[in-house]
Protein backbone atom coordinates (compact mmCIF):
# COMPACT_ATOMS: atom_id res chain seq x y z
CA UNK A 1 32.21 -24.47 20.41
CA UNK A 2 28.25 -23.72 19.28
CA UNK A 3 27.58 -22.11 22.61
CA UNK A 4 28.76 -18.71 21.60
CA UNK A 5 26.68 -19.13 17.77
CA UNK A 6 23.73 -20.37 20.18
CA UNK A 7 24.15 -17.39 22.50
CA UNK A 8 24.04 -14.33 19.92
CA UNK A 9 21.13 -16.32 18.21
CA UNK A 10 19.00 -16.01 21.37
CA UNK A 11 19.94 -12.36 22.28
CA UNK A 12 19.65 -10.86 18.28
CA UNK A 13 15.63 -10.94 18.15
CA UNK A 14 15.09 -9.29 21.47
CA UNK A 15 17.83 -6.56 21.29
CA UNK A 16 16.11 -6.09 17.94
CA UNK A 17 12.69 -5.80 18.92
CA UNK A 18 13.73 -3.47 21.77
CA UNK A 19 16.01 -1.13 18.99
CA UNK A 20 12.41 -0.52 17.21
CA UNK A 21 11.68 1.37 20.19
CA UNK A 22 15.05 2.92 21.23
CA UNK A 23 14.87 6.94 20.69
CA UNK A 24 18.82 6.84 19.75
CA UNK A 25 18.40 3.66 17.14
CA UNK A 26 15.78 5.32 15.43
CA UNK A 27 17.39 8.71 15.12
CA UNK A 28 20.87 7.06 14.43
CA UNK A 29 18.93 5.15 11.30
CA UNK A 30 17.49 8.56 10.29
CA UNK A 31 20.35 10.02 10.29
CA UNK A 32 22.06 7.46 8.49
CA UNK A 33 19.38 7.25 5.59
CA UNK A 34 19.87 11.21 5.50
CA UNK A 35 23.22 10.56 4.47
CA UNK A 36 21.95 7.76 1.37
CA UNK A 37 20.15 10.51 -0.55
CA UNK A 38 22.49 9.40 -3.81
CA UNK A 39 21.52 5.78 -2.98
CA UNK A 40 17.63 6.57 -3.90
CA UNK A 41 16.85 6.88 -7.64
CA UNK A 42 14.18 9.81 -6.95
CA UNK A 43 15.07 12.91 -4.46
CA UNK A 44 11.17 12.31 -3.93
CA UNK A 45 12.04 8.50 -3.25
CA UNK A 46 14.56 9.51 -0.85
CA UNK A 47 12.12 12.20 1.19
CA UNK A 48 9.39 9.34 1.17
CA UNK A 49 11.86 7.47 3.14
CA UNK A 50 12.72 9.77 5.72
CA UNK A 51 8.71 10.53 6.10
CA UNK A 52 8.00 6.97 7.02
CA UNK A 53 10.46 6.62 9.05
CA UNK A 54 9.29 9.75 10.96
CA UNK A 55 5.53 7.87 10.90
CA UNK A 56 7.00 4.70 12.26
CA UNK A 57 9.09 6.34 14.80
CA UNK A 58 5.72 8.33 16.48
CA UNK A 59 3.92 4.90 16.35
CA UNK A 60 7.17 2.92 18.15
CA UNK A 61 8.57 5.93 20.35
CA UNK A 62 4.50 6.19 21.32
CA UNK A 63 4.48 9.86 20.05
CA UNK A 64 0.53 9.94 20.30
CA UNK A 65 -2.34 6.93 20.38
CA UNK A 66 -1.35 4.45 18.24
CA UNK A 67 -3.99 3.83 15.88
CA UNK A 68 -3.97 0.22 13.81
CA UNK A 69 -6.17 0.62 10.14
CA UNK A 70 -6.12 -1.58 7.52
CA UNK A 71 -5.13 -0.21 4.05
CA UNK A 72 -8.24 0.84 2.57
CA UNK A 73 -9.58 2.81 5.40
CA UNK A 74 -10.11 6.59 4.94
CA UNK A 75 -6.67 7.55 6.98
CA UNK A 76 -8.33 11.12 7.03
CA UNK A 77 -10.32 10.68 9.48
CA UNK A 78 -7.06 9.24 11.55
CA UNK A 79 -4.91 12.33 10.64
CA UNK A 80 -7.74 14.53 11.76
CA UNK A 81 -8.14 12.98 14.89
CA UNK A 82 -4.57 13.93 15.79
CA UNK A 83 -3.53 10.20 16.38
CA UNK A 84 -0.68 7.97 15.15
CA UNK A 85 -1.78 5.99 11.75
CA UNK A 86 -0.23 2.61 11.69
CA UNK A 87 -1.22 0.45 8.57
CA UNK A 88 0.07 -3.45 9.79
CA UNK A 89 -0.24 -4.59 6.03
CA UNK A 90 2.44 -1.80 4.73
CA UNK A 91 4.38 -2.70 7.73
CA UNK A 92 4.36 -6.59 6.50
CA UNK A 93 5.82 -5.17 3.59
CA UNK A 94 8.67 -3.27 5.35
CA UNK A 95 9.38 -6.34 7.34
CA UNK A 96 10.57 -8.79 4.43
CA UNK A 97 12.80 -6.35 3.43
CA UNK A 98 14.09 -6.75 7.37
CA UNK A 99 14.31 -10.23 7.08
CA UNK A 100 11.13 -10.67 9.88
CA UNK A 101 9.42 -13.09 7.57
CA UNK A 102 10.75 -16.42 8.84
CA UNK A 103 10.77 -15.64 12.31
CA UNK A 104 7.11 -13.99 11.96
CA UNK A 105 5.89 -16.92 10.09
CA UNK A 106 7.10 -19.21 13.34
CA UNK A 107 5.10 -16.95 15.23
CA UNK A 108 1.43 -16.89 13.32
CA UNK A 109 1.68 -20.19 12.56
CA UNK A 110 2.60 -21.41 16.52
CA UNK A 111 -0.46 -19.81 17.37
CA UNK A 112 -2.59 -21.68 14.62
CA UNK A 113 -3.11 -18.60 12.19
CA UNK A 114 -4.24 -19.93 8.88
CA UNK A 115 -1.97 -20.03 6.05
CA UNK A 116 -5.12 -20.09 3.56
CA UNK A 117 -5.88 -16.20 3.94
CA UNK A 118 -3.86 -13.20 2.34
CA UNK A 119 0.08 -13.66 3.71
CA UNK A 120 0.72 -9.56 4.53
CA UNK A 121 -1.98 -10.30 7.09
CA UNK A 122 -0.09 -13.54 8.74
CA UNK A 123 3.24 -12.32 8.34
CA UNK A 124 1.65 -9.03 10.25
CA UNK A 125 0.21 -11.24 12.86
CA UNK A 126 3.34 -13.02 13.17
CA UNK A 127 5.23 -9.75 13.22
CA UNK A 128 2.72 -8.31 16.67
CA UNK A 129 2.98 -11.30 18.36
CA UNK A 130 6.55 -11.09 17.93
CA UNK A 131 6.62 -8.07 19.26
CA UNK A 132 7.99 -6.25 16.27
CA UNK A 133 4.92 -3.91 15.72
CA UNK A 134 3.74 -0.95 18.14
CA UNK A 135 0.95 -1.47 20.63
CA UNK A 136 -1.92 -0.08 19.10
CA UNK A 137 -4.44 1.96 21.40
CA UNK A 138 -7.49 1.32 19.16
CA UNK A 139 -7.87 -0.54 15.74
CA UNK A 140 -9.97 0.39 13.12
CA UNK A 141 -11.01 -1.63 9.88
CA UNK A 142 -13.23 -1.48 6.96
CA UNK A 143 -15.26 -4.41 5.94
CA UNK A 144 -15.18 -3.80 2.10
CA UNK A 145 -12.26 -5.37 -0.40
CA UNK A 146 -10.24 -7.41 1.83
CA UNK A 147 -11.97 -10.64 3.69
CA UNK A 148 -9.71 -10.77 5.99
CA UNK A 149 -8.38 -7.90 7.31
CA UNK A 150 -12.06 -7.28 9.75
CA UNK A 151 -11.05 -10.81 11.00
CA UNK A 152 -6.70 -10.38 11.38
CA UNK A 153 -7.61 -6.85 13.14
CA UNK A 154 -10.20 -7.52 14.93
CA UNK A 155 -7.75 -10.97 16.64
CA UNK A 156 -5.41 -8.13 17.40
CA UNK A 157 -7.71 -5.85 19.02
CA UNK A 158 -9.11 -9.14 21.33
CA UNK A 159 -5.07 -9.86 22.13
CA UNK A 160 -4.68 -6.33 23.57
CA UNK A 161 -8.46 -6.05 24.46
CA UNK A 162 -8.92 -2.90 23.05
CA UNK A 163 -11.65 -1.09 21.66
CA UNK A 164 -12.23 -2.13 17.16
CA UNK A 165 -13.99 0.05 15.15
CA UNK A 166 -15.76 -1.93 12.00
CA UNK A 167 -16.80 0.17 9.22
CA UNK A 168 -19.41 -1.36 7.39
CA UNK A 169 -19.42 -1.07 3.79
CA UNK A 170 -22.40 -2.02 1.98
CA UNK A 171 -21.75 -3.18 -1.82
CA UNK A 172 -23.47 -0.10 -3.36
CA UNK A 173 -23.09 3.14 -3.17
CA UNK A 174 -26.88 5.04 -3.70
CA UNK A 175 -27.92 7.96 -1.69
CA UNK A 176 -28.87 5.94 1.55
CA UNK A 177 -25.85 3.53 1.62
CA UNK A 178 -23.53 6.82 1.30
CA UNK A 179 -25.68 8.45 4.73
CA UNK A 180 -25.04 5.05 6.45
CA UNK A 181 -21.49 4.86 6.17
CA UNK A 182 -21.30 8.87 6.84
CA UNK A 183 -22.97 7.95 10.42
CA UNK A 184 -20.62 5.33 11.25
CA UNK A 185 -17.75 7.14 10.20
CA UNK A 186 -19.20 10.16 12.62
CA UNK A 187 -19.79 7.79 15.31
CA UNK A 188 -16.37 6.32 15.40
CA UNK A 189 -14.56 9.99 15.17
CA UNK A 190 -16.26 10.91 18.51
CA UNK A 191 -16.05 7.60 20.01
CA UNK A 192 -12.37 7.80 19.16
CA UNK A 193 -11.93 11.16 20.54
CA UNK A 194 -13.39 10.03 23.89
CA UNK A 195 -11.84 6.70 24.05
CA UNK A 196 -8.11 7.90 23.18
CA UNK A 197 -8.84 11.24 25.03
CA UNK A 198 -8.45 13.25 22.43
CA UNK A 199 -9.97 16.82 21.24
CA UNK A 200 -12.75 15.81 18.66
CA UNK A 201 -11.68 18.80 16.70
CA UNK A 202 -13.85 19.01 13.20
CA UNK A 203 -11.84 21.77 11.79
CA UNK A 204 -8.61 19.47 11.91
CA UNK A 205 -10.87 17.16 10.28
CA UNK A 206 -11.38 19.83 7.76
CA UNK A 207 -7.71 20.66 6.99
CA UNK A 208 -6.96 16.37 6.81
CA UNK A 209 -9.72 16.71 4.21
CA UNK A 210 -8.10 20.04 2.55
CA UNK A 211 -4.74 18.13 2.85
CA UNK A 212 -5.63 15.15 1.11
CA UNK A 213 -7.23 17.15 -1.58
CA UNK A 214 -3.75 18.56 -2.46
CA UNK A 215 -1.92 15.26 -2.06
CA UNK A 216 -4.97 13.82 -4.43
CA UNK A 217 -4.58 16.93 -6.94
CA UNK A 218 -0.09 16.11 -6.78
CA UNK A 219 -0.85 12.57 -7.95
CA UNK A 220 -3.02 13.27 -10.64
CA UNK A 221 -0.76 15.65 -12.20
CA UNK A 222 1.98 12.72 -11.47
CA UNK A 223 -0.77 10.71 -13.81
CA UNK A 224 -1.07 12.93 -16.35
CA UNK A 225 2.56 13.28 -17.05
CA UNK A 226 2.83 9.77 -16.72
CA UNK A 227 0.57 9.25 -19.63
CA UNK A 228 3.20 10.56 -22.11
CA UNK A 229 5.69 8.40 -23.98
CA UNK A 230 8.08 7.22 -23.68
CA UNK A 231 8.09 6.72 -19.82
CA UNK A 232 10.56 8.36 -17.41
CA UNK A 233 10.11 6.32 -14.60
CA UNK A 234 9.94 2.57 -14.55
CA UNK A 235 7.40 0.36 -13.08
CA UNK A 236 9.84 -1.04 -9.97
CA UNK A 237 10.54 2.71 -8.84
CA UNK A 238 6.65 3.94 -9.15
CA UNK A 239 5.50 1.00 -7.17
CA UNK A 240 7.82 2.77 -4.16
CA UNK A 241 5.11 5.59 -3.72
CA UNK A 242 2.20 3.17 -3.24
CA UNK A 243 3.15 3.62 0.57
CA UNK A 244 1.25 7.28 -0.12
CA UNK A 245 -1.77 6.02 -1.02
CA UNK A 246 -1.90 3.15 1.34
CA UNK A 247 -1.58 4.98 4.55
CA UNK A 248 -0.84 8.70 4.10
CA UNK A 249 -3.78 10.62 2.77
CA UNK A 250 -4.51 13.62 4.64
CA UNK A 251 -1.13 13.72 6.30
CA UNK A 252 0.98 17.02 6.28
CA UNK A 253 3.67 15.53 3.73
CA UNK A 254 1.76 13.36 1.31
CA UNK A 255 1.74 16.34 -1.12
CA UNK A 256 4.85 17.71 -0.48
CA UNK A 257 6.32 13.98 -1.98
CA UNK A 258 3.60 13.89 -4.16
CA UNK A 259 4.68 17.51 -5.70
CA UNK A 260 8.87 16.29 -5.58
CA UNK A 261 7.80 13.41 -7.66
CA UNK A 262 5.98 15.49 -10.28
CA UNK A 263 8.90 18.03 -10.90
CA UNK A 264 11.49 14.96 -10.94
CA UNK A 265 9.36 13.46 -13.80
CA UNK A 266 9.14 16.61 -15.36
CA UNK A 267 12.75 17.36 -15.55
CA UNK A 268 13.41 14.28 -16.87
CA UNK A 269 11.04 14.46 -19.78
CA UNK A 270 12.53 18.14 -20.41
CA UNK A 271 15.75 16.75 -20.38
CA UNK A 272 15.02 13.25 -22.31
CA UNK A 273 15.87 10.72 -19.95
CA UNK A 274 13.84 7.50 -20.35
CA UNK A 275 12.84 4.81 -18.40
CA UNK A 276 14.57 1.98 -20.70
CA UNK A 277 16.83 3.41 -24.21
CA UNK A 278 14.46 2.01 -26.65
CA UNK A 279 11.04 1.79 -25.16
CA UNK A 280 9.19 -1.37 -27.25
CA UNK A 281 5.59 -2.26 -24.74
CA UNK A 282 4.11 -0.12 -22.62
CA UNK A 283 2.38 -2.41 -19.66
CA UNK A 284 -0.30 -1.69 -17.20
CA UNK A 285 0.02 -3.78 -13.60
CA UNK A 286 -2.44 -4.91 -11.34
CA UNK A 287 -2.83 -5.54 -8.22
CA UNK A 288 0.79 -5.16 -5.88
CA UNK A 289 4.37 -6.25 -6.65
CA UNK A 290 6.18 -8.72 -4.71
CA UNK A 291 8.74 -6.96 -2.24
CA UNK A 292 11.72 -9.51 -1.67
CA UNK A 293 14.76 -9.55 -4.30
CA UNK A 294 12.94 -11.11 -7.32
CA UNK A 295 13.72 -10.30 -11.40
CA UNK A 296 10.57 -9.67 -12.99
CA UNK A 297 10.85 -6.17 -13.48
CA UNK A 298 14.74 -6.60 -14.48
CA UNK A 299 13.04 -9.66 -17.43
CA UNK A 300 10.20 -6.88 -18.47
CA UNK A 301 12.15 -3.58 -17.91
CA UNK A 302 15.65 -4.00 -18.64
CA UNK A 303 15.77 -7.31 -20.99
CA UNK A 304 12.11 -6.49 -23.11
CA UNK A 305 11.85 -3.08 -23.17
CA UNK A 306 8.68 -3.24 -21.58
CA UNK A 307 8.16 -0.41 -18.85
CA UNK A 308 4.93 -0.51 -16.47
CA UNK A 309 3.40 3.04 -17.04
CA UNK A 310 1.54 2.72 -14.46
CA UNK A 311 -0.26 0.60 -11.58
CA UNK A 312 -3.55 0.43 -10.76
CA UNK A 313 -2.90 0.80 -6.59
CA UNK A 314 -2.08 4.44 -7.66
CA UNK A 315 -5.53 5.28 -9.49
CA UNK A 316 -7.28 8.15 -8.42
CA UNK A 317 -10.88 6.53 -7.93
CA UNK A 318 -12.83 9.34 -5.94
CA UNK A 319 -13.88 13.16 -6.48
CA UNK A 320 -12.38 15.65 -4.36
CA UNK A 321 -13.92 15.85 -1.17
CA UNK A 322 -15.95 18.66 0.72
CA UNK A 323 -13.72 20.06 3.86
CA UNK A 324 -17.46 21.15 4.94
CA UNK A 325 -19.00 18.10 5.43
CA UNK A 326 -16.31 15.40 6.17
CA UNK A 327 -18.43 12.36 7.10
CA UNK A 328 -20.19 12.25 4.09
CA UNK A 329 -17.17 13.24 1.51
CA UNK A 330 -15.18 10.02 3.04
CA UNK A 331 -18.15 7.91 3.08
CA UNK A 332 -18.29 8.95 -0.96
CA UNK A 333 -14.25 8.02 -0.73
CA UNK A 334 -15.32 4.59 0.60
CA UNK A 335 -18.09 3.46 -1.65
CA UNK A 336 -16.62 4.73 -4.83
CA UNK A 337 -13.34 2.26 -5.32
CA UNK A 338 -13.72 0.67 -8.15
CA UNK A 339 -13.09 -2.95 -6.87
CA UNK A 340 -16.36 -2.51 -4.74
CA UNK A 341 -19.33 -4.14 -5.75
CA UNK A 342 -20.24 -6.35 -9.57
CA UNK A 343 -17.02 -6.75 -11.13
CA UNK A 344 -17.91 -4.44 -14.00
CA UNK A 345 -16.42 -1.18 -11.72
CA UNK A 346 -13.00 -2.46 -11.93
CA UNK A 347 -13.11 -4.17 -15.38
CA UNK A 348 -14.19 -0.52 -16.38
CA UNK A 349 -11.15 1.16 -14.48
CA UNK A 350 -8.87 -1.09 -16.14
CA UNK A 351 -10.15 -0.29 -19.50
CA UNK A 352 -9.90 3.43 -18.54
CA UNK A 353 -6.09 3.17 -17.45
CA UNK A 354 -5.50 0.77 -20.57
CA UNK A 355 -7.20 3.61 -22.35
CA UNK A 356 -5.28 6.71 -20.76
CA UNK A 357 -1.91 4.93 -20.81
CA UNK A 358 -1.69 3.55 -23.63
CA UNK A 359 -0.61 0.33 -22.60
CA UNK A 360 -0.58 -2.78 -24.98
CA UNK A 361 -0.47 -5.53 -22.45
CA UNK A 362 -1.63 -5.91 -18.41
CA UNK A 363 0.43 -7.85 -15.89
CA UNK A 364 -1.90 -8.86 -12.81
CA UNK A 365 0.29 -10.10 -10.00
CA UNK A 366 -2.12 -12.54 -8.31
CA UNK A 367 -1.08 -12.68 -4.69
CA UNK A 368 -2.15 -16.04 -2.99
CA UNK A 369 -5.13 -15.45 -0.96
CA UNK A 370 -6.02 -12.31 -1.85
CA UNK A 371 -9.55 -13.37 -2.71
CA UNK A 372 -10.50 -9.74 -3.70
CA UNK A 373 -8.32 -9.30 -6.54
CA UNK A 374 -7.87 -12.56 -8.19
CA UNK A 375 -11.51 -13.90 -8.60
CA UNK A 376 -11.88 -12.01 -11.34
CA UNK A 377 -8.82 -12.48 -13.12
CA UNK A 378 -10.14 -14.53 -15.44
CA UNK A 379 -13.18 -12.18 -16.69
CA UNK A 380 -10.86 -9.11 -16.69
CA UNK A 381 -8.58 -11.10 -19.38
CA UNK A 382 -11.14 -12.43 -21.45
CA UNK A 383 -12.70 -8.84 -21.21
CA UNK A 384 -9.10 -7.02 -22.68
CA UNK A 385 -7.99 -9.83 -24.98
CA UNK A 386 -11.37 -9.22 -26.73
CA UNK A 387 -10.02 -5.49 -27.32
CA UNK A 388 -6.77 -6.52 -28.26
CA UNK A 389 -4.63 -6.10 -25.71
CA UNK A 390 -2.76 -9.18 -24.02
CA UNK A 391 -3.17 -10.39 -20.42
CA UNK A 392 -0.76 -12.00 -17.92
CA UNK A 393 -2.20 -13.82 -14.76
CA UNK A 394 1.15 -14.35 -12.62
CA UNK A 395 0.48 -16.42 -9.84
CA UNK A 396 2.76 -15.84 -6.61
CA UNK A 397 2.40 -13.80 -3.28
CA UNK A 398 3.99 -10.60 -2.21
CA UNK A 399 5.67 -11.25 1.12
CA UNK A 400 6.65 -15.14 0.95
CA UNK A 401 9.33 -16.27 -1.01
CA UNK A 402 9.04 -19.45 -1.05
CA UNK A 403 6.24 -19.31 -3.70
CA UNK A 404 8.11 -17.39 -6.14
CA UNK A 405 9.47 -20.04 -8.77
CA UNK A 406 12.19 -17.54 -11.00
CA UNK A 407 12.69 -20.03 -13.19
CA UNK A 408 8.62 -20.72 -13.86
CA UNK A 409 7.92 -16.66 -13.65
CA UNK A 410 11.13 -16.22 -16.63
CA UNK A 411 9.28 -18.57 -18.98
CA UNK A 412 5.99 -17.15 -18.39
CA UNK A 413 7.75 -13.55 -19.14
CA UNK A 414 9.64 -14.19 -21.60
CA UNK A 415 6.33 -16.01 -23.63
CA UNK A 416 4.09 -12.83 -23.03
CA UNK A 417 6.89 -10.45 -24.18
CA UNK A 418 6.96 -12.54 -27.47
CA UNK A 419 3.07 -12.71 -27.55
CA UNK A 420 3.53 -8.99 -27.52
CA UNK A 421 6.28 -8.48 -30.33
């Protein structure tokens, strides 16, 4: 009687991984997320959706060279190459919401990945292996903020012995350190162009760099009118458009969502339709959210009045940059994030957002092994709490539920809504 159970379970994970690249499944789940535009809270929400599915589908269907980067690499010089971006961290994301993570966590850890280092990274390991993600063509990582992202990409460059391109980051950003990164950044667009066979075309460099101005200008003016109380969005529908930032700059559509968003937010201010009825804490987050089912923004948002105005994955760190000299205007990108180098950057881009927003109280999600952004946890509270404004370390990790306690994350909640009145 279990043969037929037994049967189905050994055919579901190939005839999935096949679907991924199936022409007809991926057009029959456009179309059917089309049809769900009343589902999404946010028109711009909904058109985000179809746009990634449209950017997965030319990196499954092989619509171009498939192009691996890690999250923090200037995607402009991707988009101007005329490749396929695809950003294995936001696709970790995606796939707990597919219900890949067991399965994927099988995978990395039968092939004796570490489960010490940041989880997107094995669950995206897991996830290639798998054979869930697209064959990349080339990968390409920088060496600054994340530890191990040089070391997951570079595995999965070796495993399809391909060619990786290592930006190397130095930890300040003077005058010469700014020309360094500008020649590697030079070096790998023509070494990309010849090794994919593509057209190293600077003037579509130029328009990635003129697009990503416009998509940079839409989210500050989503920023500004963010700043206003009360909010109009809450903090679990803002994190949505992180995917933007992550992987999207100097795309074609990144403004176009980017503008959507701003007039949504607008309308609803115009016509008075906050976040939460009676808005009581405004709250600044750090760091990412977790992405399976979980009910910390339901405790903070819709039992303490609390709304997150705003997360510090969507500040704007870097000036506009200079269509005329692209190297060095993304090198400037690079070196000027604010979690690069001493500690002080960041602590002093929190204090600007705390500053900007408004906010009374900061909740930094502290994703295990994500060495980057929790080491200086500690400092950043005792920093804000000397200023007044209360601090929330909450331990847990993004992608893996099994380390999410919800009756340990309530208590700790519900005690720093009460610390805050």
């Amino acid at each position: 009687m279990d043969l037929y159970p037994k049967l189905r379970s050994a055919l579901a994970e190939p005839l999935k991984r096949r679907a991924l690249h199936s022409p007809l499944v991926i057009k029959l789940v456009r179309q059917i997320l089309s049809a769900q535009k009343r589902a999404f809270p946010w028109e711009a929400s909904h058109l985000l959706a179809l746009k990634a599915i449209d950017q997965a589908a030319d990196a499954f269907l092989g619509r171009g060279p498939v192009v691996w980067h890690n999250v923090f690499f200037p995607t402009e010089l991707l988009y101007g190459l005329g490749v396929v971006p695809f950003a294995p961290e936001a696709a970790a994301a995606a796939a707990v919401g597919l219900g890949l993570v067991d399965e994927a966590f099988r995978a990395a850890d039968g092939r004796w990945f570490g489960t010490d280092g940041c989880s997107f990274h094995r669950l995206a390991l897991g996830c290639e292996v798998a054979g869930y993600f697209p064959r990349p063509q080339a990968v390409v990582c920088t060496s600054h903020l994340c530890d191990i992202a040089p070391q997951s990409l570079a595995l999965t460059a070796a495993r399809h012995d391909i060619p990786f391109h290592l930006l190397d980051v130095p930890q300040r950003a003077g005058p010469e350190e700014t020309r360094y990164v500008a020649r590697q950044l030079k070096e790998m667009f023509f070494s990309l162009a010849e090794g994919l066979r593509k057209e190293p075309d600077t003037e579509r460099l130029a328009e990635a760099l003129r697009r990503s101005n416009e998509a940079r200008e839409g989210l500050l003016r989503v920023s500004r009118l963010r700043r206003e109380p009360p909010a109009v969005i809450r903090g679990d529908e803002a994190h949505g458009f992180l995917y933007i930032m992550l992987t999207s700059f100097g795309s074609p559509w990144a403004a176009v969502v980017y503008d959507k968003w701003y007039e949504e937010l607008k309308r609803r201010r115009e016509q008075g339709r906050w976040a939460v009825p009676r808005e009581k804490i405004r709250l600044l987050w750090l760091h990412l959210r977790p992405y399976y089912a979980n009910d910390i923004f339901k405790i903070l948002e819709h039992e303490g009045g609390a709304v997150v105005v705003f997360e510090e994955m969507n500040h704007v760190y870097w000036d506009e940059l200079d269509p005329r000299h692209p190297f060095l205007s993304l090198a400037r990108k690079v070196l000027s994030h604010h979690g690069l180098g001493p500690l002080e950057g960041r602590l002093g881009a929190v204090k600007g957002m705390v500053e900007d927003f408004g906010v009374q109280g900061v909740v930094h999600f502290a994703h295990w092994g994500c060495r980057q952004s929790t080491a200086g946890a500690a400092l950043i509270q005792q920093a804000l709490r000397e200023q007044g404004i209360a601090f929330l370390n909450l331990d847990g990790d993004c992608v893996d539920r099994q380390k999410y306690a919800p009756g340990a994350v309530r208590t700790r909640l519900e005690g720093f809504l009460e610390l805050l009145g």
